[in-house]
PDB file of N, CA and C in Angstrom:
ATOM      1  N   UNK A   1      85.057  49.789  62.793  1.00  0.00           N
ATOM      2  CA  UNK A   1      84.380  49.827  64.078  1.00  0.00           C
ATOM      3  C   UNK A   1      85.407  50.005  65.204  1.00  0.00           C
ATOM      4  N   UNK A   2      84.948  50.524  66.313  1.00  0.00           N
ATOM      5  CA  UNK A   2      85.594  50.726  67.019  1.00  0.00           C
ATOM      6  C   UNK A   2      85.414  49.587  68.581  1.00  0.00           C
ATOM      7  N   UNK A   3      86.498  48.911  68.579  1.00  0.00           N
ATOM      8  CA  UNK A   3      86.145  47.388  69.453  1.00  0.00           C
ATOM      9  C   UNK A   3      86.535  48.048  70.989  1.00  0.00           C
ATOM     10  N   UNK A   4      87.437  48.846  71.173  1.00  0.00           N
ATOM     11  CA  UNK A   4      87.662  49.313  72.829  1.00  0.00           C
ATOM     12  C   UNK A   4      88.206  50.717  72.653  1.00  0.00           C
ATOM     13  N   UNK A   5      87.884  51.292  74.027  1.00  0.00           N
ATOM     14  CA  UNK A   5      88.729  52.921  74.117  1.00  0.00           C
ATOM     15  C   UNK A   5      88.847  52.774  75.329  1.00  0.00           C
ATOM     16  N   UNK A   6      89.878  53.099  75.708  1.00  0.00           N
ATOM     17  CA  UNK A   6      90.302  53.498  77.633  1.00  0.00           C
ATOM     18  C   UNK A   6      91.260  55.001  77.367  1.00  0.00           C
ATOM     19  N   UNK A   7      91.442  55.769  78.205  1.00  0.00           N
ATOM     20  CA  UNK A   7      92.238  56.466  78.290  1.00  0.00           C
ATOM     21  C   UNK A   7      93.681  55.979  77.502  1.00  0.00           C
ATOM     22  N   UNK A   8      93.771  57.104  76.567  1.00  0.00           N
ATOM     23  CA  UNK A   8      95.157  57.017  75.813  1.00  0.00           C
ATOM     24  C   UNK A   8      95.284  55.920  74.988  1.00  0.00           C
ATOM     25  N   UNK A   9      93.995  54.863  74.909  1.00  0.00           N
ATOM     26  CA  UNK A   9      94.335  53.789  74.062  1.00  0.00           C
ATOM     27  C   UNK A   9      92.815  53.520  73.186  1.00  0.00           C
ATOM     28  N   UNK A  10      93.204  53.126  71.947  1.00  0.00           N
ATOM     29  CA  UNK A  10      92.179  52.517  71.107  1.00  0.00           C
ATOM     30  C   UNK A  10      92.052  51.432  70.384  1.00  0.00           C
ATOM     31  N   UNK A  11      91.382  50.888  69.962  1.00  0.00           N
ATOM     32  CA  UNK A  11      91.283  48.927  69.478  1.00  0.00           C
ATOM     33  C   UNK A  11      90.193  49.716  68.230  1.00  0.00           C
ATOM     34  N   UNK A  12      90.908  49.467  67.102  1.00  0.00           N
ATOM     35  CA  UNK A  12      90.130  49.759  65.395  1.00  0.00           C
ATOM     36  C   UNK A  12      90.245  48.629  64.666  1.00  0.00           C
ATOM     37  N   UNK A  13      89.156  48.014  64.263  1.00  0.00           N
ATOM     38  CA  UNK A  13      89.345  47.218  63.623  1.00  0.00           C
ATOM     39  C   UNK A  13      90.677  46.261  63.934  1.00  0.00           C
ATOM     40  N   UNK A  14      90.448  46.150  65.164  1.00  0.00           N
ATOM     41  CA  UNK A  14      91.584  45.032  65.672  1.00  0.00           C
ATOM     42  C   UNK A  14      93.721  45.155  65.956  1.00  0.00           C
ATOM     43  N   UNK A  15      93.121  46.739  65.611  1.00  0.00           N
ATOM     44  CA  UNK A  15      94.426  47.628  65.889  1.00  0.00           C
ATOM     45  C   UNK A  15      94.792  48.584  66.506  1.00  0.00           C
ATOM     46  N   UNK A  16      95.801  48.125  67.301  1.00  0.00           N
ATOM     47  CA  UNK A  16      95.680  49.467  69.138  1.00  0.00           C
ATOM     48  C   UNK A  16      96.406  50.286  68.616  1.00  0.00           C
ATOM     49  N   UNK A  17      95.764  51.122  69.230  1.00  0.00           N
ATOM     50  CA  UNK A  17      96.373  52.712  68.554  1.00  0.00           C
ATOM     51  C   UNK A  17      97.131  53.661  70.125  1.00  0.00           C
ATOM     52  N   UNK A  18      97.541  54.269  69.979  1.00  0.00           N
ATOM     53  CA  UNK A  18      98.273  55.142  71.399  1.00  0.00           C
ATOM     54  C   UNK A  18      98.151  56.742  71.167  1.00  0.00           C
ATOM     55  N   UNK A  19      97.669  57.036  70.249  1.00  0.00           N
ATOM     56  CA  UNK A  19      98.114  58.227  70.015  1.00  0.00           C
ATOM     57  C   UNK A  19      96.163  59.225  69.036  1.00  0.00           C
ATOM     58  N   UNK A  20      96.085  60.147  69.348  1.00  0.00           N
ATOM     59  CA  UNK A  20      94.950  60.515  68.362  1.00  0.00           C
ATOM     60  C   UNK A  20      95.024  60.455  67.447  1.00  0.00           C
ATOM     61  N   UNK A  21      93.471  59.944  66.867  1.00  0.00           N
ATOM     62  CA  UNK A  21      93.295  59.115  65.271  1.00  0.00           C
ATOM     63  C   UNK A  21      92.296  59.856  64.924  1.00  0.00           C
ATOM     64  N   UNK A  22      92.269  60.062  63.436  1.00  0.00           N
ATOM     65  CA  UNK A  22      90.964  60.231  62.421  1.00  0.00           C
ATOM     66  C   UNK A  22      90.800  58.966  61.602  1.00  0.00           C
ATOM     67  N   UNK A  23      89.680  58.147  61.800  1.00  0.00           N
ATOM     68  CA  UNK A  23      88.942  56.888  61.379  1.00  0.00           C
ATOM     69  C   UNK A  23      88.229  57.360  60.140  1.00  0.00           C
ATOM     70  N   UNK A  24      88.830  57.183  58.851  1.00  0.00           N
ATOM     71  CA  UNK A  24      88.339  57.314  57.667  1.00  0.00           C
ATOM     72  C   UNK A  24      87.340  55.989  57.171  1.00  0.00           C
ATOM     73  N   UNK A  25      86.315  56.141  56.117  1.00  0.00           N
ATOM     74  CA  UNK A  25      85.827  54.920  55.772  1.00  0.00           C
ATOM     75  C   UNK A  25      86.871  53.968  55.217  1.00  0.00           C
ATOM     76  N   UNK A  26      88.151  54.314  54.892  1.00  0.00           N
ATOM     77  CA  UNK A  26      88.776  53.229  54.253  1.00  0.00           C
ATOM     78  C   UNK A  26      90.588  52.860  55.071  1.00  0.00           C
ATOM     79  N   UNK A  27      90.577  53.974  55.749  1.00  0.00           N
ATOM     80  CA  UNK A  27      92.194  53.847  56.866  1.00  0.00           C
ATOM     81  C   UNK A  27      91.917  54.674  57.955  1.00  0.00           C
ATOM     82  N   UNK A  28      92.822  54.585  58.912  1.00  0.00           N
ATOM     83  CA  UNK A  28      92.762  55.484  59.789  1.00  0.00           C
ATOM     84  C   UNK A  28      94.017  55.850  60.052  1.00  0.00           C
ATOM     85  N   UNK A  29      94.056  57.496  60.181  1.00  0.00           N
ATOM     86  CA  UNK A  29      95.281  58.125  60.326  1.00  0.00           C
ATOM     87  C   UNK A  29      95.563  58.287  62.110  1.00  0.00           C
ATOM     88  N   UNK A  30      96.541  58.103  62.500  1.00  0.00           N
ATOM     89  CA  UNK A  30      97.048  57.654  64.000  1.00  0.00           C
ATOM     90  C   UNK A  30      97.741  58.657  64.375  1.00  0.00           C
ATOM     91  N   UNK A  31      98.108  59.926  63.398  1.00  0.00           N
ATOM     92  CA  UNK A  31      99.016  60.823  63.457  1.00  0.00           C
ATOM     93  C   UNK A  31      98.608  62.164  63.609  1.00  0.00           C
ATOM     94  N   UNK A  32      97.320  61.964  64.333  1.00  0.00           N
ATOM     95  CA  UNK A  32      96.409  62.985  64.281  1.00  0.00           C
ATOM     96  C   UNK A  32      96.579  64.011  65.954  1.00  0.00           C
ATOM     97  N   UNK A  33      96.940  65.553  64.944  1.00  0.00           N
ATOM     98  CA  UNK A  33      97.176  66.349  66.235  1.00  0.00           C
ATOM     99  C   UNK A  33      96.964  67.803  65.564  1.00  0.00           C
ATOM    100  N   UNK A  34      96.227  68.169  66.352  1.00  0.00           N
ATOM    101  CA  UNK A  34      95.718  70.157  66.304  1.00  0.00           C
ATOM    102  C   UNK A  34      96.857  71.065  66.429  1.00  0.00           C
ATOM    103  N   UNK A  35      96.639  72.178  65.435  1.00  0.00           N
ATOM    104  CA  UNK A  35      97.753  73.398  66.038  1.00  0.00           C
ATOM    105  C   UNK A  35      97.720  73.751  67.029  1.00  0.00           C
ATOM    106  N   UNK A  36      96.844  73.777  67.872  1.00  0.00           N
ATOM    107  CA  UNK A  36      96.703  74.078  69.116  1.00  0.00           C
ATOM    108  C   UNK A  36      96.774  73.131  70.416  1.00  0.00           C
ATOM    109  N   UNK A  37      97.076  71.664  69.934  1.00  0.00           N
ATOM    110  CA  UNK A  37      96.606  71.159  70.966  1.00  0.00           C
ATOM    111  C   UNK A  37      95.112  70.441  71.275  1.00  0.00           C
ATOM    112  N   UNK A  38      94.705  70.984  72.249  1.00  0.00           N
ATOM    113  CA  UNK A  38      93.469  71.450  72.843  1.00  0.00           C
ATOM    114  C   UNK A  38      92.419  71.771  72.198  1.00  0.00           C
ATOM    115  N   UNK A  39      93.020  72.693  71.072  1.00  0.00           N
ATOM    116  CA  UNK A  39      91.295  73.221  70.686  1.00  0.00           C
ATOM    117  C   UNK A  39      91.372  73.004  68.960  1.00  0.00           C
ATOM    118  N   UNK A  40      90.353  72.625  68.616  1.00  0.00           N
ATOM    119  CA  UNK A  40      90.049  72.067  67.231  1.00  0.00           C
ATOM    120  C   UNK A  40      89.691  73.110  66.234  1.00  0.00           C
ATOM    121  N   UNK A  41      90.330  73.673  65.232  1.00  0.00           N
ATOM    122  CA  UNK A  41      90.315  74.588  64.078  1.00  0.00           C
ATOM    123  C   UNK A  41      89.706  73.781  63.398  1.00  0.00           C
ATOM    124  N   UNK A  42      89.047  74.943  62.190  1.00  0.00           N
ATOM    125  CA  UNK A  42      88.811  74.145  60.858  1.00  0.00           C
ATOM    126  C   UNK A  42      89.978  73.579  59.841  1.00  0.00           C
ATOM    127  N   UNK A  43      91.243  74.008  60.486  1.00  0.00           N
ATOM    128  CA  UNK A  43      92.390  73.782  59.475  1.00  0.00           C
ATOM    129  C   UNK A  43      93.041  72.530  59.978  1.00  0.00           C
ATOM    130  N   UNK A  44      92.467  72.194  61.500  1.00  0.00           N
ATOM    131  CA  UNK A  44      92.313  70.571  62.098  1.00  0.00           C
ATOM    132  C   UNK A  44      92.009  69.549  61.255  1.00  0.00           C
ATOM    133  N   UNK A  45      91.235  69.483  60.688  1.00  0.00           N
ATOM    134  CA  UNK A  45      89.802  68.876  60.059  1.00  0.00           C
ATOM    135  C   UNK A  45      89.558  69.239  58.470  1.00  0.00           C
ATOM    136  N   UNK A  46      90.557  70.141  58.029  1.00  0.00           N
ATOM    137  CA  UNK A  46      90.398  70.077  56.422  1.00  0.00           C
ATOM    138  C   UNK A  46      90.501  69.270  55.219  1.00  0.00           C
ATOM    139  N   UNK A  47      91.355  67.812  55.994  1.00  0.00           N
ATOM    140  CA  UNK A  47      91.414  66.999  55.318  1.00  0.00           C
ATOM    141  C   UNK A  47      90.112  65.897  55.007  1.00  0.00           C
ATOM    142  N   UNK A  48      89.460  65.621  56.574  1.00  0.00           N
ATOM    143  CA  UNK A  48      88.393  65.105  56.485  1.00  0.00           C
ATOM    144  C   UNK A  48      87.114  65.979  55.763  1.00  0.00           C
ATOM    145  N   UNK A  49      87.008  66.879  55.840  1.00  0.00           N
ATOM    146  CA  UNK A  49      86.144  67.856  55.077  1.00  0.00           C
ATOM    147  C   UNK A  49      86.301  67.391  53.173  1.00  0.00           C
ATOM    148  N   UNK A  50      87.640  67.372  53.059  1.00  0.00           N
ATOM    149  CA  UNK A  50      87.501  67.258  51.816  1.00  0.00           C
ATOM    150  C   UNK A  50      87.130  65.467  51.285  1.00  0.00           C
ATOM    151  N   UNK A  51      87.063  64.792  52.130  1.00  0.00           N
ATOM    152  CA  UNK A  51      86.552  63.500  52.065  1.00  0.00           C
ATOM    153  C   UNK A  51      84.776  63.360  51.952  1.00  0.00           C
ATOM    154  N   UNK A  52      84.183  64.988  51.850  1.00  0.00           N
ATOM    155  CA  UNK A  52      82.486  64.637  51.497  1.00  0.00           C
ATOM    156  C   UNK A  52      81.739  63.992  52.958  1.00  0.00           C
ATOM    157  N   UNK A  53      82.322  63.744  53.982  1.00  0.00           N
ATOM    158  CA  UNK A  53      81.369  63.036  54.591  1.00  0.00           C
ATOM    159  C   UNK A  53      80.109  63.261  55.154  1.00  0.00           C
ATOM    160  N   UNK A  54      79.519  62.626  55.491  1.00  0.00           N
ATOM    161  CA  UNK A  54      77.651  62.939  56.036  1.00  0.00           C
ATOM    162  C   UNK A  54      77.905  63.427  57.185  1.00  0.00           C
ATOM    163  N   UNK A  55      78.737  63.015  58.094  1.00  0.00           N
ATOM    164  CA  UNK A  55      78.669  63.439  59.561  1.00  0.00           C
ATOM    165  C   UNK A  55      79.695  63.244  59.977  1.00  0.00           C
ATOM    166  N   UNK A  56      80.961  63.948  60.897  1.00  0.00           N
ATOM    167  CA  UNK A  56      81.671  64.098  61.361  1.00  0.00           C
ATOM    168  C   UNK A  56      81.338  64.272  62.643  1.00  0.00           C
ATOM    169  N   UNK A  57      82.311  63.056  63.443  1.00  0.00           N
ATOM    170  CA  UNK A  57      81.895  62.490  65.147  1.00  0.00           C
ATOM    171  C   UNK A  57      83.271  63.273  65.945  1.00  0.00           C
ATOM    172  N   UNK A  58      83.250  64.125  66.580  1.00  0.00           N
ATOM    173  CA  UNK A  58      84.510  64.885  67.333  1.00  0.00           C
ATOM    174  C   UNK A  58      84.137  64.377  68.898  1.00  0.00           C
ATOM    175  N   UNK A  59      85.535  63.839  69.434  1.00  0.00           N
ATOM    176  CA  UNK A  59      85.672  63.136  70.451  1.00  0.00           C
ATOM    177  C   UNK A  59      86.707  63.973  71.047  1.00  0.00           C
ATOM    178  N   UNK A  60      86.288  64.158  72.147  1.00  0.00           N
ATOM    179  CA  UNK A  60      86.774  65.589  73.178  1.00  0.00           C
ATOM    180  C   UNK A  60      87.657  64.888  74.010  1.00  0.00           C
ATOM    181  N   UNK A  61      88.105  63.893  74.278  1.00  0.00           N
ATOM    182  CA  UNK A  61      88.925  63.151  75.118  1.00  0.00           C
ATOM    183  C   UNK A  61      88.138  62.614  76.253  1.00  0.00           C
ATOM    184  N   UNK A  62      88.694  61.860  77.298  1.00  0.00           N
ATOM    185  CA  UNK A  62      88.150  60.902  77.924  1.00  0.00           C
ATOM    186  C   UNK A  62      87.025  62.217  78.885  1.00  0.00           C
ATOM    187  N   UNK A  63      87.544  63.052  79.239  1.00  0.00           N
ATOM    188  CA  UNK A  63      86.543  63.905  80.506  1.00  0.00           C
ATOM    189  C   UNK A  63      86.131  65.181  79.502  1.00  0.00           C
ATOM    190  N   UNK A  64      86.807  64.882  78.438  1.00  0.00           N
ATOM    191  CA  UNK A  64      85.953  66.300  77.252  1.00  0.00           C
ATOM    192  C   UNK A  64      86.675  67.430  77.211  1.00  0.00           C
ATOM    193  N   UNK A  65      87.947  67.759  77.620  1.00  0.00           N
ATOM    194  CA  UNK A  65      88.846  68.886  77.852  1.00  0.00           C
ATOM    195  C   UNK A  65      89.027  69.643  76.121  1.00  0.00           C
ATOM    196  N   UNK A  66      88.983  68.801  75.073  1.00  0.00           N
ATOM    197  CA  UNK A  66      89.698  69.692  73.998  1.00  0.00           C
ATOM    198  C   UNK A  66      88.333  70.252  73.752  1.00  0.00           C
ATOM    199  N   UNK A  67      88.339  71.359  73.067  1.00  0.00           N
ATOM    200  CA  UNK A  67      87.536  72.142  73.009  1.00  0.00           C
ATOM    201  C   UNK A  67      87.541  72.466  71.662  1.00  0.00           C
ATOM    202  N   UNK A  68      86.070  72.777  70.824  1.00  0.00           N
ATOM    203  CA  UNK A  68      85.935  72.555  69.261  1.00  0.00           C
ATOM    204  C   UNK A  68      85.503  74.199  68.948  1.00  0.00           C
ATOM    205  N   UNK A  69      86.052  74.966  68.494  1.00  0.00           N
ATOM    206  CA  UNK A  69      85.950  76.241  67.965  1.00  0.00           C
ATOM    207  C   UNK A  69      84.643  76.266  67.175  1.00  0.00           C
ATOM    208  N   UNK A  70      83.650  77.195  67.879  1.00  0.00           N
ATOM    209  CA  UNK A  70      82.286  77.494  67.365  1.00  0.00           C
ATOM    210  C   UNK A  70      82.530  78.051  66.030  1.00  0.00           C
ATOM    211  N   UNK A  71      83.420  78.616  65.366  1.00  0.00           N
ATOM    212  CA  UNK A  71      83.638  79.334  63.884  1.00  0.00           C
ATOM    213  C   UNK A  71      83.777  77.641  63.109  1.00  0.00           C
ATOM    214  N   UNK A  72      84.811  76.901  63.710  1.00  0.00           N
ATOM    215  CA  UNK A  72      85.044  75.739  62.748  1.00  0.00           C
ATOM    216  C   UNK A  72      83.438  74.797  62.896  1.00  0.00           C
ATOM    217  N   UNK A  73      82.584  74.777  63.604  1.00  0.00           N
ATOM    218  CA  UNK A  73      81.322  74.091  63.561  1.00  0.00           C
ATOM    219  C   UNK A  73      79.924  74.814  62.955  1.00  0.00           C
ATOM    220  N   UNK A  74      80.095  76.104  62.529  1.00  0.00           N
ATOM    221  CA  UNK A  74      79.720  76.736  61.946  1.00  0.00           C
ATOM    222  C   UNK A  74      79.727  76.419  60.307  1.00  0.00           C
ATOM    223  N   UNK A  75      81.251  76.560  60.066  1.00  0.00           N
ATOM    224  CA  UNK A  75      81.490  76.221  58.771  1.00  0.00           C
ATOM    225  C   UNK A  75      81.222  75.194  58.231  1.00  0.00           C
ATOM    226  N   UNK A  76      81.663  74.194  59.178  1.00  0.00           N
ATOM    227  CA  UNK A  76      81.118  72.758  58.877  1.00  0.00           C
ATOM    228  C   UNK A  76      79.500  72.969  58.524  1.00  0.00           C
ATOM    229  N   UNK A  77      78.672  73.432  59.244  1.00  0.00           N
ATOM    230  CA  UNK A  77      77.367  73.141  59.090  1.00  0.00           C
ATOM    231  C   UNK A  77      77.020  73.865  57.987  1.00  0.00           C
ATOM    232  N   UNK A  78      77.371  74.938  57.918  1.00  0.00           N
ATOM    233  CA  UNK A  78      77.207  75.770  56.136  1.00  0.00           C
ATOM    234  C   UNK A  78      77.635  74.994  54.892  1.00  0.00           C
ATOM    235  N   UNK A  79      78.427  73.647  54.942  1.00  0.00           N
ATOM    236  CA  UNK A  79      78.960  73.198  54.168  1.00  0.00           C
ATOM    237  C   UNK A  79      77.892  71.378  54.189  1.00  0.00           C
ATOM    238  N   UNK A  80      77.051  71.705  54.813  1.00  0.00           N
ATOM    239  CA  UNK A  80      76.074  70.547  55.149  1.00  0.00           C
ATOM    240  C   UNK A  80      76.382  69.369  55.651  1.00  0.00           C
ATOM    241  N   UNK A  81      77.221  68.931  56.487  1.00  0.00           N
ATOM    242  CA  UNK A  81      77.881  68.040  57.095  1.00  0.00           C
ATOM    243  C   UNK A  81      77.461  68.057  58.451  1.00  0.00           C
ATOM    244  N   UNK A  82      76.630  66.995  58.838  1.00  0.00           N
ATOM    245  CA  UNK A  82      76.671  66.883  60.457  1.00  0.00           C
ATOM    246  C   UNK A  82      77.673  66.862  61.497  1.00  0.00           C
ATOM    247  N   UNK A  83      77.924  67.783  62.529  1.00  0.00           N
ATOM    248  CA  UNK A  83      78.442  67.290  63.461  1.00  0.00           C
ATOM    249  C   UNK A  83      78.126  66.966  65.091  1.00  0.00           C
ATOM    250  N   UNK A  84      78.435  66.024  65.324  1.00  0.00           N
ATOM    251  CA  UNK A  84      78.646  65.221  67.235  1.00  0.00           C
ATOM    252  C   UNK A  84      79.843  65.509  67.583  1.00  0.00           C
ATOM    253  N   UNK A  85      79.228  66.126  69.319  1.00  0.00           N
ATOM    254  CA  UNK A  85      80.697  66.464  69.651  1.00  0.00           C
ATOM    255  C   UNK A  85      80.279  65.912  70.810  1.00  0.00           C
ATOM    256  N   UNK A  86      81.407  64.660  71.361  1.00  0.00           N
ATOM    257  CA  UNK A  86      81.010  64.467  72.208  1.00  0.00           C
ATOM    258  C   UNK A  86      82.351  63.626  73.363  1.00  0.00           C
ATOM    259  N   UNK A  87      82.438  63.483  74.853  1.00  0.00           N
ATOM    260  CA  UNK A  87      83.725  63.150  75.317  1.00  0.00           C
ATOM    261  C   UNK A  87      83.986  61.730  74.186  1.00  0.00           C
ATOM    262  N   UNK A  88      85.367  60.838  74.669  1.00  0.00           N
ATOM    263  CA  UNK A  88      85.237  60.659  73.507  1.00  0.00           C
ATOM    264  C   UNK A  88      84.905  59.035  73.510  1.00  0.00           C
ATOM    265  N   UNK A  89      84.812  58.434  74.593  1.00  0.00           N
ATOM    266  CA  UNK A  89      83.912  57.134  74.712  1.00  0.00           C
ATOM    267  C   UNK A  89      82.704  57.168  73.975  1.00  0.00           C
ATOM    268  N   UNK A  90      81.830  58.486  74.394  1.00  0.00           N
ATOM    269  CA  UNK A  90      80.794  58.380  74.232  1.00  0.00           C
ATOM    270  C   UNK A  90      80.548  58.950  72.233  1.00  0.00           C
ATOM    271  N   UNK A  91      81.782  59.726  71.928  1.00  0.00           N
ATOM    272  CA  UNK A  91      82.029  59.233  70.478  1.00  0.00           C
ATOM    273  C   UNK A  91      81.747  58.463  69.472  1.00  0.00           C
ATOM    274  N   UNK A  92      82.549  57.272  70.665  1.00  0.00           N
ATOM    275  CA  UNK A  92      83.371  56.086  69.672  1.00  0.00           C
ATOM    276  C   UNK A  92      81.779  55.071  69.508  1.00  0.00           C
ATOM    277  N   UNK A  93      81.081  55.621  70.851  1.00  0.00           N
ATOM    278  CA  UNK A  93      79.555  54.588  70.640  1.00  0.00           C
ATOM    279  C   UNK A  93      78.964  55.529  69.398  1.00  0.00           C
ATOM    280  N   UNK A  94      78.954  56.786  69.301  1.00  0.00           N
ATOM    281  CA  UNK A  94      77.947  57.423  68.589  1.00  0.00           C
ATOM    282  C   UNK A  94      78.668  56.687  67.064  1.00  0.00           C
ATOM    283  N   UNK A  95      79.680  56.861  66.729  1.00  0.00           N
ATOM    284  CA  UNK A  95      80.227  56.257  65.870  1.00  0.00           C
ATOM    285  C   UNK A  95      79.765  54.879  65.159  1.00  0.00           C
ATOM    286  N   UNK A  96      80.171  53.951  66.229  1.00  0.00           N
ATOM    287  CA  UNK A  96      79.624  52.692  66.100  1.00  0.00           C
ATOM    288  C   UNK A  96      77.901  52.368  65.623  1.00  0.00           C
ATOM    289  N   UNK A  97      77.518  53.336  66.356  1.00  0.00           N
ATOM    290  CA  UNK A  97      76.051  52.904  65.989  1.00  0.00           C
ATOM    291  C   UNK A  97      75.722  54.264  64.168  1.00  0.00           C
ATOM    292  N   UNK A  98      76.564  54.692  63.683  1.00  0.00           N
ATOM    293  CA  UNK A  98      75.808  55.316  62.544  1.00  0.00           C
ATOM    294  C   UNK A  98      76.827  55.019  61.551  1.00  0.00           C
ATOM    295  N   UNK A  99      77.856  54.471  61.732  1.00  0.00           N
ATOM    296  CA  UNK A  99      78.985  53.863  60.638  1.00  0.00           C
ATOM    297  C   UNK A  99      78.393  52.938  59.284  1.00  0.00           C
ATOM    298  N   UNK A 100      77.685  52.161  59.713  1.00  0.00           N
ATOM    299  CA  UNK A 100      76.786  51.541  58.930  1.00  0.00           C
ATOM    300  C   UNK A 100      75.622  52.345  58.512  1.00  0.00           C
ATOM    301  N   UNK A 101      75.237  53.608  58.181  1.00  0.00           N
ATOM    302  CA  UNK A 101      74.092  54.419  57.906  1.00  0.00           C
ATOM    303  C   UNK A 101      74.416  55.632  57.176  1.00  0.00           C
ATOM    304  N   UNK A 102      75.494  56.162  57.727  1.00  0.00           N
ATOM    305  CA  UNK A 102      76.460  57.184  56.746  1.00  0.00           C
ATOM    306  C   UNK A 102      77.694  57.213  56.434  1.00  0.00           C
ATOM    307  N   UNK A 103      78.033  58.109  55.473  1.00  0.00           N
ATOM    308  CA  UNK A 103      79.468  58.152  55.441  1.00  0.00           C
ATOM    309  C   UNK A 103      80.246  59.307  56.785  1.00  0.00           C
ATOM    310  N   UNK A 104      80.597  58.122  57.728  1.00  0.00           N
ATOM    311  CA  UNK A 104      80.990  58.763  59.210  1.00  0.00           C
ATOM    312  C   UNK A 104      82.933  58.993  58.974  1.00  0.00           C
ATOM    313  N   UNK A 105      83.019  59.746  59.360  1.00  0.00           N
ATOM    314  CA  UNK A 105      84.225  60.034  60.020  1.00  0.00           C
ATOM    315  C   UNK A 105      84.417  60.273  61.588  1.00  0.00           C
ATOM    316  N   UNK A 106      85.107  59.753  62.342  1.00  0.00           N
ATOM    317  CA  UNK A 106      85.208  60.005  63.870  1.00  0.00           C
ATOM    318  C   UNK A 106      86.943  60.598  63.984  1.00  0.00           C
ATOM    319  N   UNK A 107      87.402  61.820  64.778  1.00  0.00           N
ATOM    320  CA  UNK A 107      88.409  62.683  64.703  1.00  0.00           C
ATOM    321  C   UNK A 107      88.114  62.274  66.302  1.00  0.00           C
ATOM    322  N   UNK A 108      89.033  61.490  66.609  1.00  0.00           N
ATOM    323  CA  UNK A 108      89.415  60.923  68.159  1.00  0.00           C
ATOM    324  C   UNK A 108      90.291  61.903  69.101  1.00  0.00           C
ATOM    325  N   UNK A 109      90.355  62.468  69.834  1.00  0.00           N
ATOM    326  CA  UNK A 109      91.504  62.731  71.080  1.00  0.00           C
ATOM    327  C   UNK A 109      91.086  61.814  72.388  1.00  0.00           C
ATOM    328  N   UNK A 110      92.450  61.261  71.980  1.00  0.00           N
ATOM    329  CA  UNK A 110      92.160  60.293  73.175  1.00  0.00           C
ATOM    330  C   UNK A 110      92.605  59.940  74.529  1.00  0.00           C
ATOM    331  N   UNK A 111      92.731  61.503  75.045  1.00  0.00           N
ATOM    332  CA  UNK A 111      93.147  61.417  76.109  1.00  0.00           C
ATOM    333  C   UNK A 111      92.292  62.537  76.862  1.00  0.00           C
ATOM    334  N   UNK A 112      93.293  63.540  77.894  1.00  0.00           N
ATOM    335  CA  UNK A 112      92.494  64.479  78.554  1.00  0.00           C
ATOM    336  C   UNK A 112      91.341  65.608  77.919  1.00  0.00           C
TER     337      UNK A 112
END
């Protein structure tokens, strides 16, 4: 679960994070960063893909600046996997409330 988010910072399961995270059902990786930066590939996200999950939660940063490539949300959806894209407070709630209902993954940027 996700206990706080402010700009540039996160509280997981009781552990502050500084940096963008992918929140797996069983760890979360803290080392999480795009070839681009900014904008989210499917080659972003291939690792969580191969984890099966029900729905994948993409968190755009605090005002929503990174931007998620319509080809990589495409694929995702051909491959039957839900996705939320959303800034990334409003994420970390969508998260919270379906963590307990599916197998969720949330892919955090947690900043601009």
């Amino acid at each position: 679960m996700v206990e706080a988010y402010e700009f540039g910072k996160i509280e997981i399961s009781g552990k502050t994070y500084h940096s963008d995270v992918i929140i797996y059902p069983d760890h979360v990786n803290a080392k999480w960063w795009r070839k681009q930066g900014h904008f989210l590939e499917i080659e972003d996200i291939q690792e969580v893909i191969e984890h099966h999950p029900e729905i994948i939660i993409i968190g755009t940063g605090q005002p929503g600046l990174m931007k998620v490539d319509e080809k990589t949300l495409e694929k995702v959806h051909e491959m039957k996997i839900d996705t939320i894209v959303l800034p990334t407070e409003e994420a970390c709630q969508e998260y919270n409330r379906v963590v307990e209902k599916k197998k969720a993954i949330a892919c955090l940027h947690l900043t601009c």
